[in-house]
Protein backbone atom coordinates (compact mmCIF):
# COMPACT_ATOMS: atom_id res chain seq x y z
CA UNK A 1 0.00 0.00 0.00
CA UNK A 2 1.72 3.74 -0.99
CA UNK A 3 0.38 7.09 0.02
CA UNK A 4 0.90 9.07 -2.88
CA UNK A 5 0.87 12.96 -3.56
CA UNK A 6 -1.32 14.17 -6.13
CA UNK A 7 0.78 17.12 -7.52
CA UNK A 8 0.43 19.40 -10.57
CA UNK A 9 3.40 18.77 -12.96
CA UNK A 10 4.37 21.92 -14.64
CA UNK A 11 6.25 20.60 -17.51
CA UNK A 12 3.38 17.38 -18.33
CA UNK A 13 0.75 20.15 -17.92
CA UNK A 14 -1.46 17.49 -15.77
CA UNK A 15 -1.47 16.39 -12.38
CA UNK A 16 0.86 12.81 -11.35
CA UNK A 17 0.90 10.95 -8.42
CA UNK A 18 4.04 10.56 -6.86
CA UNK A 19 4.47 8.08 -4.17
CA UNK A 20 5.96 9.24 -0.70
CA UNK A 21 5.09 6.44 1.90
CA UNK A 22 4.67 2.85 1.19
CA UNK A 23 4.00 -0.39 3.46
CA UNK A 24 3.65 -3.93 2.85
CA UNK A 25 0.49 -5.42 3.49
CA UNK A 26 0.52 -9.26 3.34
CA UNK A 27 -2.37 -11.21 2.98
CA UNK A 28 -4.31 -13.28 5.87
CA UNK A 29 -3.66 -16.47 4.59
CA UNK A 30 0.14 -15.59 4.33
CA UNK A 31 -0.22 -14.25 8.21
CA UNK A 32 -1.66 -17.16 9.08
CA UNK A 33 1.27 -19.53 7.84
CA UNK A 34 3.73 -17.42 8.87
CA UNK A 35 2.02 -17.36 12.42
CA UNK A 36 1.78 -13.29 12.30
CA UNK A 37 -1.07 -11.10 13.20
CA UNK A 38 -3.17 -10.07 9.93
CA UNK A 39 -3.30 -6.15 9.56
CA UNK A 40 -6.04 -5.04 7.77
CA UNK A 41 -5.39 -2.58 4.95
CA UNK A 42 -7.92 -0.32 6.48
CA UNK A 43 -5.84 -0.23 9.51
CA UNK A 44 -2.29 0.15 7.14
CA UNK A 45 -4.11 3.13 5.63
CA UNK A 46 -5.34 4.65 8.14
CA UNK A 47 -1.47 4.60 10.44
CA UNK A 48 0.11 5.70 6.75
CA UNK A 49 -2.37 8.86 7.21
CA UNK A 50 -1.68 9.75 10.59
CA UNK A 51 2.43 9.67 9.94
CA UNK A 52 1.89 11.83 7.11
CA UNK A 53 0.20 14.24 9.33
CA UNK A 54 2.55 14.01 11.91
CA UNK A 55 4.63 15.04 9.25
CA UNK A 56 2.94 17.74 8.26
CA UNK A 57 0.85 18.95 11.25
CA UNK A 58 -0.23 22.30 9.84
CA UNK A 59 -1.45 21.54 6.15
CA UNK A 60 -4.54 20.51 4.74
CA UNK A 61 -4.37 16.93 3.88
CA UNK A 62 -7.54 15.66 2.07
CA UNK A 63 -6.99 12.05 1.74
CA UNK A 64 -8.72 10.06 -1.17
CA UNK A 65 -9.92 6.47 -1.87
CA UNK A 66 -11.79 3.99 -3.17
CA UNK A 67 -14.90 2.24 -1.69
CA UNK A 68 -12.83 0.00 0.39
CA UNK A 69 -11.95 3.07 2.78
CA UNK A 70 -15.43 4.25 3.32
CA UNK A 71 -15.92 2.67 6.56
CA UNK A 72 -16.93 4.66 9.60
CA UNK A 73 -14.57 3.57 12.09
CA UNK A 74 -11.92 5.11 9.15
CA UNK A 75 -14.00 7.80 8.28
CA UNK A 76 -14.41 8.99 12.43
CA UNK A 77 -10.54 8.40 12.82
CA UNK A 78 -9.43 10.80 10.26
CA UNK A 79 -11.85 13.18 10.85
CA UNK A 80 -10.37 13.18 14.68
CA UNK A 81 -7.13 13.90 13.73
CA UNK A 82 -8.30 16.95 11.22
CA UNK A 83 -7.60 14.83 7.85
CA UNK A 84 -10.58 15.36 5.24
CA UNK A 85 -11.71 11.96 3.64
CA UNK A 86 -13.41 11.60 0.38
CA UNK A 87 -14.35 7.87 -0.98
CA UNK A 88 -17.34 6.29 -2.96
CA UNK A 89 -20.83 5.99 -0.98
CA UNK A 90 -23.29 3.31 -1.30
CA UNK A 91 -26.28 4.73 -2.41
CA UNK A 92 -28.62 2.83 0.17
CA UNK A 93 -26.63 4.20 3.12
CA UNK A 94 -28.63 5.02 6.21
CA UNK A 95 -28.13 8.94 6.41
CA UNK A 96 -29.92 11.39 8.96
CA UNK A 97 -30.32 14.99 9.70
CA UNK A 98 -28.14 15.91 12.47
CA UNK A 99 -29.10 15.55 16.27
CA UNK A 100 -31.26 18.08 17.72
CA UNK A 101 -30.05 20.52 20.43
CA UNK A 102 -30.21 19.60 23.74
CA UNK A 103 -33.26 21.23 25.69
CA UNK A 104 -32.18 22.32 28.92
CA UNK A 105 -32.57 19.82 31.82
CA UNK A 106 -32.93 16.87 30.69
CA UNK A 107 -31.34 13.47 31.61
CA UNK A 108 -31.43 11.11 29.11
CA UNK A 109 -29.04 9.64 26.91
CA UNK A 110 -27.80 12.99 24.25
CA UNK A 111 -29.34 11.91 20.66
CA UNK A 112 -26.90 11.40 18.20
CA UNK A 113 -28.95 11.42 15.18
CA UNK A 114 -31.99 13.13 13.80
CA UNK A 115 -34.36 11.91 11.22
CA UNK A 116 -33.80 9.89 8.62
CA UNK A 117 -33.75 10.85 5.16
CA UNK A 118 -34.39 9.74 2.02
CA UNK A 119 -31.56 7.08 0.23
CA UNK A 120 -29.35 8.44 -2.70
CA UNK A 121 -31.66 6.17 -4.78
CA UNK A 122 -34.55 7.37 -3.83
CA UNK A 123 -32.95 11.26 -4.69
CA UNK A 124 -32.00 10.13 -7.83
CA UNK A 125 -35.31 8.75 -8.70
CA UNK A 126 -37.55 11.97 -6.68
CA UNK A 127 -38.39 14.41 -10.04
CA UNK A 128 -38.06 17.56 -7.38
CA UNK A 129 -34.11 16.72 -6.96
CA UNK A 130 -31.92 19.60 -7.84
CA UNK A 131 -29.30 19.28 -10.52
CA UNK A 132 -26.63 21.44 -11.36
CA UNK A 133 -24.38 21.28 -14.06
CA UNK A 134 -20.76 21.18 -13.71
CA UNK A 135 -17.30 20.98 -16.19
CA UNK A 136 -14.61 18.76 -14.45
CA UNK A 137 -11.01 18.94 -15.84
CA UNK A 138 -9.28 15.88 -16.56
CA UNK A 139 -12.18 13.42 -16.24
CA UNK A 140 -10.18 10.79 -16.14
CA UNK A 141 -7.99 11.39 -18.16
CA UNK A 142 -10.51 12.08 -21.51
CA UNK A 143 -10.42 15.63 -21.10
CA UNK A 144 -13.32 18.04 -19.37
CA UNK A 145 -16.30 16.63 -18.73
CA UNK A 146 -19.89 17.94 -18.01
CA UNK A 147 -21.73 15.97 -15.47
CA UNK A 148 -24.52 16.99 -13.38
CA UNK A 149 -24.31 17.14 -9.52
CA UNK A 150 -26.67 16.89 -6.70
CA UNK A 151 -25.39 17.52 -3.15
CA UNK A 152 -26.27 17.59 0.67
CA UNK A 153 -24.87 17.69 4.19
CA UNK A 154 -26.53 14.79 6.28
CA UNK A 155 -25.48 12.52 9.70
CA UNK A 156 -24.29 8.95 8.21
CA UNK A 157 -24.58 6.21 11.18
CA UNK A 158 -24.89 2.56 12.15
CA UNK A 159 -25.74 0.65 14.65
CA UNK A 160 -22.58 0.03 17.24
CA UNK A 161 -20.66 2.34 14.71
CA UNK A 162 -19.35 6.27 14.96
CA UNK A 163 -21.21 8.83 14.02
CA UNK A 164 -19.88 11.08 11.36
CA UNK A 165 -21.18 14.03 9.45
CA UNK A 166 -20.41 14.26 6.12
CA UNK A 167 -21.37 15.95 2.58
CA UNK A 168 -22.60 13.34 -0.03
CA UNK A 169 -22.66 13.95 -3.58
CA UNK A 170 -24.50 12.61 -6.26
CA UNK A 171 -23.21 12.63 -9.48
CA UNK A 172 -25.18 11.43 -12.94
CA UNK A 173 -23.83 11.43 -16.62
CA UNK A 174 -26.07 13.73 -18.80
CA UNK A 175 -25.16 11.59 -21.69
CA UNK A 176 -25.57 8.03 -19.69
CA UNK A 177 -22.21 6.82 -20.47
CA UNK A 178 -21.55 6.14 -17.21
CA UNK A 179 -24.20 4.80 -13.82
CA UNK A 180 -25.14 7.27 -11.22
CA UNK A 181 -22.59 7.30 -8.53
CA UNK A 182 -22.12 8.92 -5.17
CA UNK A 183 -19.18 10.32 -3.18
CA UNK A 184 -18.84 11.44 0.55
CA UNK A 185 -16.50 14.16 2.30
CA UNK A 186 -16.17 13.97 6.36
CA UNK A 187 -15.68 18.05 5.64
CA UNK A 188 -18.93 19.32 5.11
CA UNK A 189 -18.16 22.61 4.43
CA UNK A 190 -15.92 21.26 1.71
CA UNK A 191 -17.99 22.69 -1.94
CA UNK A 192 -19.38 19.60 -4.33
CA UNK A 193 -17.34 20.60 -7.10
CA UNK A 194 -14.31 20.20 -5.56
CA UNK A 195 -14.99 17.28 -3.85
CA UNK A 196 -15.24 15.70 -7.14
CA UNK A 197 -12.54 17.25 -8.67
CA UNK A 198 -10.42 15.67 -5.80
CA UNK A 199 -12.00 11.94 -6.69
CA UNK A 200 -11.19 12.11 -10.22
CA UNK A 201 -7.63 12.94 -9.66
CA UNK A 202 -7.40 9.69 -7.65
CA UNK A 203 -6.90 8.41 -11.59
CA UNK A 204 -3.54 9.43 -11.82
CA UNK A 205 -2.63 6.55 -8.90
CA UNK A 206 -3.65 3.83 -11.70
CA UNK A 207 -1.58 5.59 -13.81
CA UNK A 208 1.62 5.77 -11.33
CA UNK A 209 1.55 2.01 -11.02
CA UNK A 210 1.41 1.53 -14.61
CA UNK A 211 3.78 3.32 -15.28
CA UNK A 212 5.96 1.66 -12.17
CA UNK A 213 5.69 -1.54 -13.79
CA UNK A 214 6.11 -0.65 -17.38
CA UNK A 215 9.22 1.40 -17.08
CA UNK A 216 10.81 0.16 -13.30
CA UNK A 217 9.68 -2.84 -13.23
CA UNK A 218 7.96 -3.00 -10.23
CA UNK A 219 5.97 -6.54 -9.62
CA UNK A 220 8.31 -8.26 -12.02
CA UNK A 221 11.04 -8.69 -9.69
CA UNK A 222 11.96 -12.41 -8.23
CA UNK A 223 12.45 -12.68 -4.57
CA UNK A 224 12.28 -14.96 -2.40
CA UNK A 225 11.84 -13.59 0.99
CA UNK A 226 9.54 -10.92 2.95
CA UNK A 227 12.44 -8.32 3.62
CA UNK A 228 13.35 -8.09 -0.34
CA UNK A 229 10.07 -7.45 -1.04
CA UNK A 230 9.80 -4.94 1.23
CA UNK A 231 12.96 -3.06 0.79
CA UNK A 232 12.74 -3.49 -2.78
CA UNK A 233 9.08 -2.19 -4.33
CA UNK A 234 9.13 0.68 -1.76
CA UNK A 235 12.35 1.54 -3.38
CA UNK A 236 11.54 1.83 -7.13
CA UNK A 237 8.10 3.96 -6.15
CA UNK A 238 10.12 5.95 -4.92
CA UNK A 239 12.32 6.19 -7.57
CA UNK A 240 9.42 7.15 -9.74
CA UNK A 241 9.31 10.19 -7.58
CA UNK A 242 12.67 11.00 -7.77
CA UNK A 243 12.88 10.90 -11.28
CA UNK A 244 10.05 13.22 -11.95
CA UNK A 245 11.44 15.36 -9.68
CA UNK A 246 14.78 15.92 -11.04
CA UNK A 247 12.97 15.84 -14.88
CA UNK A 248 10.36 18.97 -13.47
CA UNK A 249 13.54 21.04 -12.67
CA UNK A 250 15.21 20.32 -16.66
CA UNK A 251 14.52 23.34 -18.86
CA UNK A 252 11.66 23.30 -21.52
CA UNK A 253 14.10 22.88 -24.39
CA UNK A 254 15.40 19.06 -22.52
CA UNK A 255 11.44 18.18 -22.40
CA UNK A 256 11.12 18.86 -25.93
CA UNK A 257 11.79 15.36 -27.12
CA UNK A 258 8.16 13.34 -26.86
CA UNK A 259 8.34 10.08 -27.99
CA UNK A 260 5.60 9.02 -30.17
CA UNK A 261 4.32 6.93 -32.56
CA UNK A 262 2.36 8.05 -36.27
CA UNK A 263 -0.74 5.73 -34.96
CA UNK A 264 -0.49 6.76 -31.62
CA UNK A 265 -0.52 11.11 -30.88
CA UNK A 266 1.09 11.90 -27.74
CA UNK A 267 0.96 15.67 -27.12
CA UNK A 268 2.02 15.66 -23.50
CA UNK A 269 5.21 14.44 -22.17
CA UNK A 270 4.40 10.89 -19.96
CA UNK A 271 6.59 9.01 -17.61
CA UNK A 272 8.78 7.75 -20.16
CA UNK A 273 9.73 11.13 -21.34
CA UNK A 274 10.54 12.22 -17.89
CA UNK A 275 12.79 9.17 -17.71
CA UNK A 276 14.56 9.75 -20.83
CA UNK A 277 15.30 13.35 -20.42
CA UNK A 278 16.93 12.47 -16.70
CA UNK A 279 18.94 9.86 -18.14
CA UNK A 280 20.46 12.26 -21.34
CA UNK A 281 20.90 15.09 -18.67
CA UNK A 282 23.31 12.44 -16.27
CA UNK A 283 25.01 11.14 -18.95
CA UNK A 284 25.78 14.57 -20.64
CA UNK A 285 27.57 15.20 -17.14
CA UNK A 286 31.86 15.23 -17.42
CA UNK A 287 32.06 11.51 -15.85
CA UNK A 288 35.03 10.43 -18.07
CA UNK A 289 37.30 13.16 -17.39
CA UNK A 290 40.24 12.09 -14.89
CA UNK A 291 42.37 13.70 -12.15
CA UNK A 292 44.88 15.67 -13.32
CA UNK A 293 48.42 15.14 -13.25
CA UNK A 294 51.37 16.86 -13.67
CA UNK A 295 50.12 19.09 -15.97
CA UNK A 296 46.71 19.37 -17.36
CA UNK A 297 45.78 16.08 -19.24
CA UNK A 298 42.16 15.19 -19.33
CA UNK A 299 40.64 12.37 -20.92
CA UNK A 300 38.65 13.82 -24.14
CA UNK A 301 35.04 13.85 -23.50
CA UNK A 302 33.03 11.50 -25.52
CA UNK A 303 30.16 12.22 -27.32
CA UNK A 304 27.24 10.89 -27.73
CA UNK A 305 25.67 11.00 -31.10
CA UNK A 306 21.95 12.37 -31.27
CA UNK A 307 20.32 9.13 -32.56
CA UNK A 308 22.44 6.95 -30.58
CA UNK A 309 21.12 9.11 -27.55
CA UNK A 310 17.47 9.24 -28.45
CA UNK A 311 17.02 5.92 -28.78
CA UNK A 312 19.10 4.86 -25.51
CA UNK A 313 17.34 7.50 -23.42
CA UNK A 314 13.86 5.94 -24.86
CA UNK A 315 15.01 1.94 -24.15
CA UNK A 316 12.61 0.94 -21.41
């Protein structure tokens, strides 16, 4: 499991995901053999979370995932220690109006919900719901896209469970390319749009991992033993990281050269670029030259020529 950073990249002109903090997560069967305690990924995720805001106690981290993280023990935890979740919602989720105040004197139990409202499919079925269109950059990856959004602040809770207030959103394709979905925020002052803006980023982790297997060959190493693995795929993420790094601080002119193919248009820069324009700016360093002696005798520099270099910087 890797946290990853989901940064604007000035040179690719989109955002990337660059991976900063990653832990191993074996399986339960493999704890079992092994005679090890099974740590669930929620749990993984949600100590990965806290150490990055440890690290950084006074930003605003707004961490995003899939429907595996919306749980509400998660949800409560982060929302405790001041980190805004956003993940997928199920659209027959129990949600409630917030509890009502307190009168004065009494001794009951405190409420901790009010009354319960309507499911996300019943909203998206109700003809009074209100829509409002909205353009979304880099819908994954095709581009803007205009979708339509409906959205709410409500009290979701379950029985034995915390309970945590959140914003839901409702989202629905104009077009119907895609099914009616629903996201939640445990900020809900947070606005819709860029709630979902946030979610749709979460694209460019898919594309991170690609990438880290295409071009660093992550997953495709051999190993035979738990601390390998664990020394080694942390490792090349976070090589991916360095790499595009050290690539966003080349000029524009080293960035120029965008590999592509005549059935295939590439007009951004991708991963592979970014690799190839690190590796021509190390090996254009003076590596060859030796110490001097006597007098000044240097080894002549050698010289790369330009299609030897463009298709060794390229060579996956």
């Amino acid at each position: 499991m890797s946290l990853m950073l989901l940064a604007p990249i000035p040179r690719a002109g989109r955002i990337w995901a660059l991976p900063f903090l990653t832990a191993l997560v074996p399986s339960e069967r493999a704890c079992r053999e092994r005679g090890r305690r099974h740590k669930p990924l929620l749990n993984v995720g949600g100590q990965l979370a806290l150490q990055a805001r440890r690290w950084l106690p006074g930003c605003d981290l707004v961490v995003v995932g899939d429907s595996g993280f919306s749980a509400l023990l998660f949800l409560d935890a982060r929302r405790r220690a001041r980190i805004t979740a956003i993940t997928r919602l199920r659209l027959d989720a129990a949600l409630y109006d917030p509890a009502p105040s307190r009168p004065p004197g009494t001794i009951k139990r405190p409420r901790t919900k009010g009354a319960r409202l309507p499911t996300l499919t019943a909203i998206l079925a109700a003809k009074d719901a209100r829509w409002h269109a909205v353009v979304v950059p880099g819908w994954y990856g095709a581009g803007e896209r205009t979708i339509e959004i409906a959205s709410d602040t409500a009290v979701w809770r379950h029985g034995g469970l915390p309970v945590v207030p959140i914003r839901w959103v409702l989202i629905r394709d104009p077009e119907a390319r895609f099914p009616p979905q629903a996201l939640l925020c445990t900020d809900p002052t947070r606005e819709p749009a860029q709630i979902v803006g946030w979610f749709v980023r979460r694209w460019t982790i898919e594309v991170t991992f690609q990438k880290a297997r295409a071009h660093l060959g992550v997953e495709t190493q051999r190993q035979w033993s738990d601390t390998a693995i664990a020394r080694t795929t942390p490792c090349l993420l976070a090589l991916f990281s360095i790499v595009t790094l050290l690539a966003a601080r080349l000029s524009a002119r080293q960035w120029r050269r965008v590999a592509a193919a005549a059935w295939y248009p590439k007009p951004r820069p991708t991963f592979a670029d970014a690799l190839a324009a690190v590796r021509y700016a190390i090996w254009r360093e003076r590596i060859l030259t030796t110490s001097p002696r006597r007098r000044a005798r240097t080894k002549p520099r050698f010289r790369l020529p330009p299609p030897w270099a463009y298709a060794l910087c390229h060579a996956a």
